[in-house]
C-alpha atoms as a PDB file:
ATOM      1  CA  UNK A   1       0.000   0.000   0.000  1.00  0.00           C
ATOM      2  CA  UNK A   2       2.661   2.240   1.009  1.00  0.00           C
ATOM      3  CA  UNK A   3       4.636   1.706  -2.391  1.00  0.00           C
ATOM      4  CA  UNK A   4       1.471   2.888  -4.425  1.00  0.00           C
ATOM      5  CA  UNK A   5      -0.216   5.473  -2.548  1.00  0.00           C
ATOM      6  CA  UNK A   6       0.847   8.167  -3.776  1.00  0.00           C
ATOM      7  CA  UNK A   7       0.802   7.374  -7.191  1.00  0.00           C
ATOM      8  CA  UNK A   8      -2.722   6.186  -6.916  1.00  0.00           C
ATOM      9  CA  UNK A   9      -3.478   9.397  -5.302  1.00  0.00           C
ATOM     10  CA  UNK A  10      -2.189  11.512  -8.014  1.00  0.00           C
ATOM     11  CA  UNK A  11      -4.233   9.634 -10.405  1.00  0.00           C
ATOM     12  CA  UNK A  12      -7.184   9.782  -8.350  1.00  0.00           C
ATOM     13  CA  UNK A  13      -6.588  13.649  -8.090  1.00  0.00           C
ATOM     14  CA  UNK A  14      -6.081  14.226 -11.577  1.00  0.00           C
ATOM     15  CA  UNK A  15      -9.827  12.273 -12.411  1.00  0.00           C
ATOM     16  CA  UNK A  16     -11.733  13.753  -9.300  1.00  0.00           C
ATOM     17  CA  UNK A  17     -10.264  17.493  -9.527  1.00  0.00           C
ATOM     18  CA  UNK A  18     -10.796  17.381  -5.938  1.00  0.00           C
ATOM     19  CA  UNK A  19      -8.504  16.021  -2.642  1.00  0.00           C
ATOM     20  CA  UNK A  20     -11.421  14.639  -0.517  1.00  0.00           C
ATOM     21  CA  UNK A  21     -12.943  12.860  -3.301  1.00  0.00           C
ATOM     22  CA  UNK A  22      -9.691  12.027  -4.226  1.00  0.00           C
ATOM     23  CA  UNK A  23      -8.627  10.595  -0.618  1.00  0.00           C
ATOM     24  CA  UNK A  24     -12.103   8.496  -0.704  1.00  0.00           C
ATOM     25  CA  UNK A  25     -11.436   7.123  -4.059  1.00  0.00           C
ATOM     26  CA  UNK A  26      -8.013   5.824  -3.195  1.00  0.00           C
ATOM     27  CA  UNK A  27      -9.134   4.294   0.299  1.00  0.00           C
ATOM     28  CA  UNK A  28     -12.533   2.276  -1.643  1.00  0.00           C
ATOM     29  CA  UNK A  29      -9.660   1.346  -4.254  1.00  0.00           C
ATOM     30  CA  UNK A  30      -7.678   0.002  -1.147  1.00  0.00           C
ATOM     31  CA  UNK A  31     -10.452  -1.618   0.358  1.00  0.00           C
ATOM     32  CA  UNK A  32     -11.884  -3.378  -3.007  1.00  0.00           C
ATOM     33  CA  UNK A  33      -8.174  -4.646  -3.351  1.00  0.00           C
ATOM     34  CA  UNK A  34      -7.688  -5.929  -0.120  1.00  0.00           C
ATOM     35  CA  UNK A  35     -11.246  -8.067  -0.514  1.00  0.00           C
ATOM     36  CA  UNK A  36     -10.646  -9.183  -3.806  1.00  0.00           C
ATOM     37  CA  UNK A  37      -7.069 -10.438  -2.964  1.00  0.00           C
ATOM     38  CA  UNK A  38      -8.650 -12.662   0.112  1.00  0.00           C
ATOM     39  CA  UNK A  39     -11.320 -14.287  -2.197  1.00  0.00           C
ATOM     40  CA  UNK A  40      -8.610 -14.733  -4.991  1.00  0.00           C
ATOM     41  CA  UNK A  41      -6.396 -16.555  -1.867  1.00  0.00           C
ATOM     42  CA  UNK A  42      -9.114 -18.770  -0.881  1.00  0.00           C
ATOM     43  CA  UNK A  43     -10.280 -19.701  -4.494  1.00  0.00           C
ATOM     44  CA  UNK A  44      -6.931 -20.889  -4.704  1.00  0.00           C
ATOM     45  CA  UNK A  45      -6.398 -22.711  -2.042  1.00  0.00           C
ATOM     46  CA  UNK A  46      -9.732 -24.353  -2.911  1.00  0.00           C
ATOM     47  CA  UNK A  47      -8.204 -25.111  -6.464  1.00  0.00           C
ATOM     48  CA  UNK A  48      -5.505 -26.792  -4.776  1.00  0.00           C
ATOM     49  CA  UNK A  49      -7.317 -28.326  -2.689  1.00  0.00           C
ATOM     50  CA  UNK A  50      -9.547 -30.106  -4.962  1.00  0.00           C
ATOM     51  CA  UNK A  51      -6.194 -31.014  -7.395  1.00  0.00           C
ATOM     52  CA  UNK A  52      -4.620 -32.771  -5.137  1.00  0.00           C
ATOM     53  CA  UNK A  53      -7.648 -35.087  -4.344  1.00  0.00           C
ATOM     54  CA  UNK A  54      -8.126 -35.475  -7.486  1.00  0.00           C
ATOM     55  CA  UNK A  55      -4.636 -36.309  -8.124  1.00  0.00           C
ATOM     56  CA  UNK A  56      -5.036 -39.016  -5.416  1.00  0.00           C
ATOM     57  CA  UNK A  57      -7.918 -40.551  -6.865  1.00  0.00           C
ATOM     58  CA  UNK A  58      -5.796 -40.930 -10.021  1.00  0.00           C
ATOM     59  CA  UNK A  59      -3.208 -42.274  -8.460  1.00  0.00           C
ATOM     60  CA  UNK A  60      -5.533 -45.001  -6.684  1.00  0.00           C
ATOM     61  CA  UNK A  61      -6.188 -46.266  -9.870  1.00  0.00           C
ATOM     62  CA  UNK A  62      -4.794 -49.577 -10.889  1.00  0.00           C
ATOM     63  CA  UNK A  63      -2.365 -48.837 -13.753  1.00  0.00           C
ATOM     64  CA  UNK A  64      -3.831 -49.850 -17.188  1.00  0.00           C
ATOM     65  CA  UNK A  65      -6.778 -47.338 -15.734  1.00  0.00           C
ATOM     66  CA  UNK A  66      -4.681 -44.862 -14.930  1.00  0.00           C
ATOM     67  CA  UNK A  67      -2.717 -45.072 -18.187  1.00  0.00           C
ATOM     68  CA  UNK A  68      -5.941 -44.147 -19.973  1.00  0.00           C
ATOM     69  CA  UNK A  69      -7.338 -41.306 -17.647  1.00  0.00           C
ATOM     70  CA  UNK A  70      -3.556 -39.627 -18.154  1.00  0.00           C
ATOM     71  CA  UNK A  71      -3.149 -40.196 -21.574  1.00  0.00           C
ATOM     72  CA  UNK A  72      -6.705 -38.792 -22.701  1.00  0.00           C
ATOM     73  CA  UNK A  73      -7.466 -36.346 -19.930  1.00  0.00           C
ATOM     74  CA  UNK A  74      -4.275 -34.988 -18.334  1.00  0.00           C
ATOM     75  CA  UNK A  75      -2.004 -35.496 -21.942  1.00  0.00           C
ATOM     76  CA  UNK A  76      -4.849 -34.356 -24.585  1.00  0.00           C
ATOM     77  CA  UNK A  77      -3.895 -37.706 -26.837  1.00  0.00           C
ATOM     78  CA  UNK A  78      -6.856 -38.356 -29.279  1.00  0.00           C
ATOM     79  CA  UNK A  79      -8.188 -42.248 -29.224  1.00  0.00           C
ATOM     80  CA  UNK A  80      -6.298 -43.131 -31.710  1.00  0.00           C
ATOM     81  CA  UNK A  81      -3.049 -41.826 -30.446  1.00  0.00           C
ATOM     82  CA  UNK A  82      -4.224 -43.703 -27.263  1.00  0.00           C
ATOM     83  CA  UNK A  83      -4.685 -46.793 -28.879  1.00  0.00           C
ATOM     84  CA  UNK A  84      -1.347 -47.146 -30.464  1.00  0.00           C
ATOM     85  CA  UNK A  85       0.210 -45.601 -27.595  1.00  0.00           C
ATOM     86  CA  UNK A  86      -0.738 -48.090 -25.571  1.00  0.00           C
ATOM     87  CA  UNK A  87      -1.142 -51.685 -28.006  1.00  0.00           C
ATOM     88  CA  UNK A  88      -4.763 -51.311 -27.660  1.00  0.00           C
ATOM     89  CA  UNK A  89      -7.314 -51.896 -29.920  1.00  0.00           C
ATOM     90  CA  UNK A  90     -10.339 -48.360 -30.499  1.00  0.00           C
ATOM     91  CA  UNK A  91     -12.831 -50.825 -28.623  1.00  0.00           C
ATOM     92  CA  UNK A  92     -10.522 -51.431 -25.449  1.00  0.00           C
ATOM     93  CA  UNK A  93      -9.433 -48.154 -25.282  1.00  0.00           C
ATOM     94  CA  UNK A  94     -12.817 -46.881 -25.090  1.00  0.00           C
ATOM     95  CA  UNK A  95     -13.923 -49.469 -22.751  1.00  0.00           C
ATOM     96  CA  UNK A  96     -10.798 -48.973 -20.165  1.00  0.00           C
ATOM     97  CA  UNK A  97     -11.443 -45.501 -20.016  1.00  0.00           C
ATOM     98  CA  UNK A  98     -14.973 -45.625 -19.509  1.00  0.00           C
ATOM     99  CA  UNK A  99     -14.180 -47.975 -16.793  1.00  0.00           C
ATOM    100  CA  UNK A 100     -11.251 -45.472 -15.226  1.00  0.00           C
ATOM    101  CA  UNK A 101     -13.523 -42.362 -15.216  1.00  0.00           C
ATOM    102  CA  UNK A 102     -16.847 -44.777 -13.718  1.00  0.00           C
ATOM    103  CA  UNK A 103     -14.157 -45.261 -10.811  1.00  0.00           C
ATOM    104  CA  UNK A 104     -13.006 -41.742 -10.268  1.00  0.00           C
ATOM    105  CA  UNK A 105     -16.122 -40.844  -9.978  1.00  0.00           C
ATOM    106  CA  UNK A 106     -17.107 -43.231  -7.592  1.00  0.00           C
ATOM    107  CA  UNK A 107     -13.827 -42.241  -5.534  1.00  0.00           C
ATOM    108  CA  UNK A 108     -15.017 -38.547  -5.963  1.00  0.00           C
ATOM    109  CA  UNK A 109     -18.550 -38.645  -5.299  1.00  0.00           C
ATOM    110  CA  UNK A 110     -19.752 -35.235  -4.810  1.00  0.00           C
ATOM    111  CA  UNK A 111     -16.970 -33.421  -5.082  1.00  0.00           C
ATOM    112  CA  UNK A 112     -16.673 -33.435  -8.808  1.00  0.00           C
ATOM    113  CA  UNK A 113     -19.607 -33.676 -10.989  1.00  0.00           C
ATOM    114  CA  UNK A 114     -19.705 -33.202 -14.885  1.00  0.00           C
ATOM    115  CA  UNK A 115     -16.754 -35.490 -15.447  1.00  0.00           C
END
């Protein structure tokens, strides 16, 4: 706060024309700062949070499941990339990773929904 205050001042004295309103617009600016950056902290934290559960869940999963969630959901690869990535036929491939996300969300219950 101290390293912008002034600056913010002189920009809020230059729009308002006026040191009162300029003082009040500088504090509110403070103030909506100061709430924003505790939401933004705690929506993180949440993010995290919620990663590394999910990253556990993957983890749990026995590794030809795994293989498939990382592959399609974590790496991007397209089915067939999948398939030859991993020996597998389009029909296997399909069915292992239905299988994988079934159990993560089964693992994940509420937490995640929509996956």
């Amino acid at each position: 706060m101290r390293l912008y205050h002034a600056r913010l001042w002189r920009f809020g004295r230059r729009v308002c024309r006026d040191d009162f309103d300029a003082d009040d617009a500088v504090q509110e600016a403070f103030v909506k700062l100061a709430r924003s950056a505790n939401v933004q902290q705690e929506e993180s934290l949440e993010r995290y949070r919620l990663g590394e559960v999910v990253r556990d869940a993957i983890a749990g999963l026995e590794p030809s499941l795994r293989a498939v969630v990382i592959l399609r959901d974590v790496e991007g690869l397209t089915g067939p990339e999948m398939g030859a990535s991993l020996g597998l036929s389009d029909a296997a491939m399909k069915s292992r990773l239905h299988r994988a996300r079934a159990e993560l969300r089964a693992r994940l219950g509420p937490l995640v929904t929509g996956f």
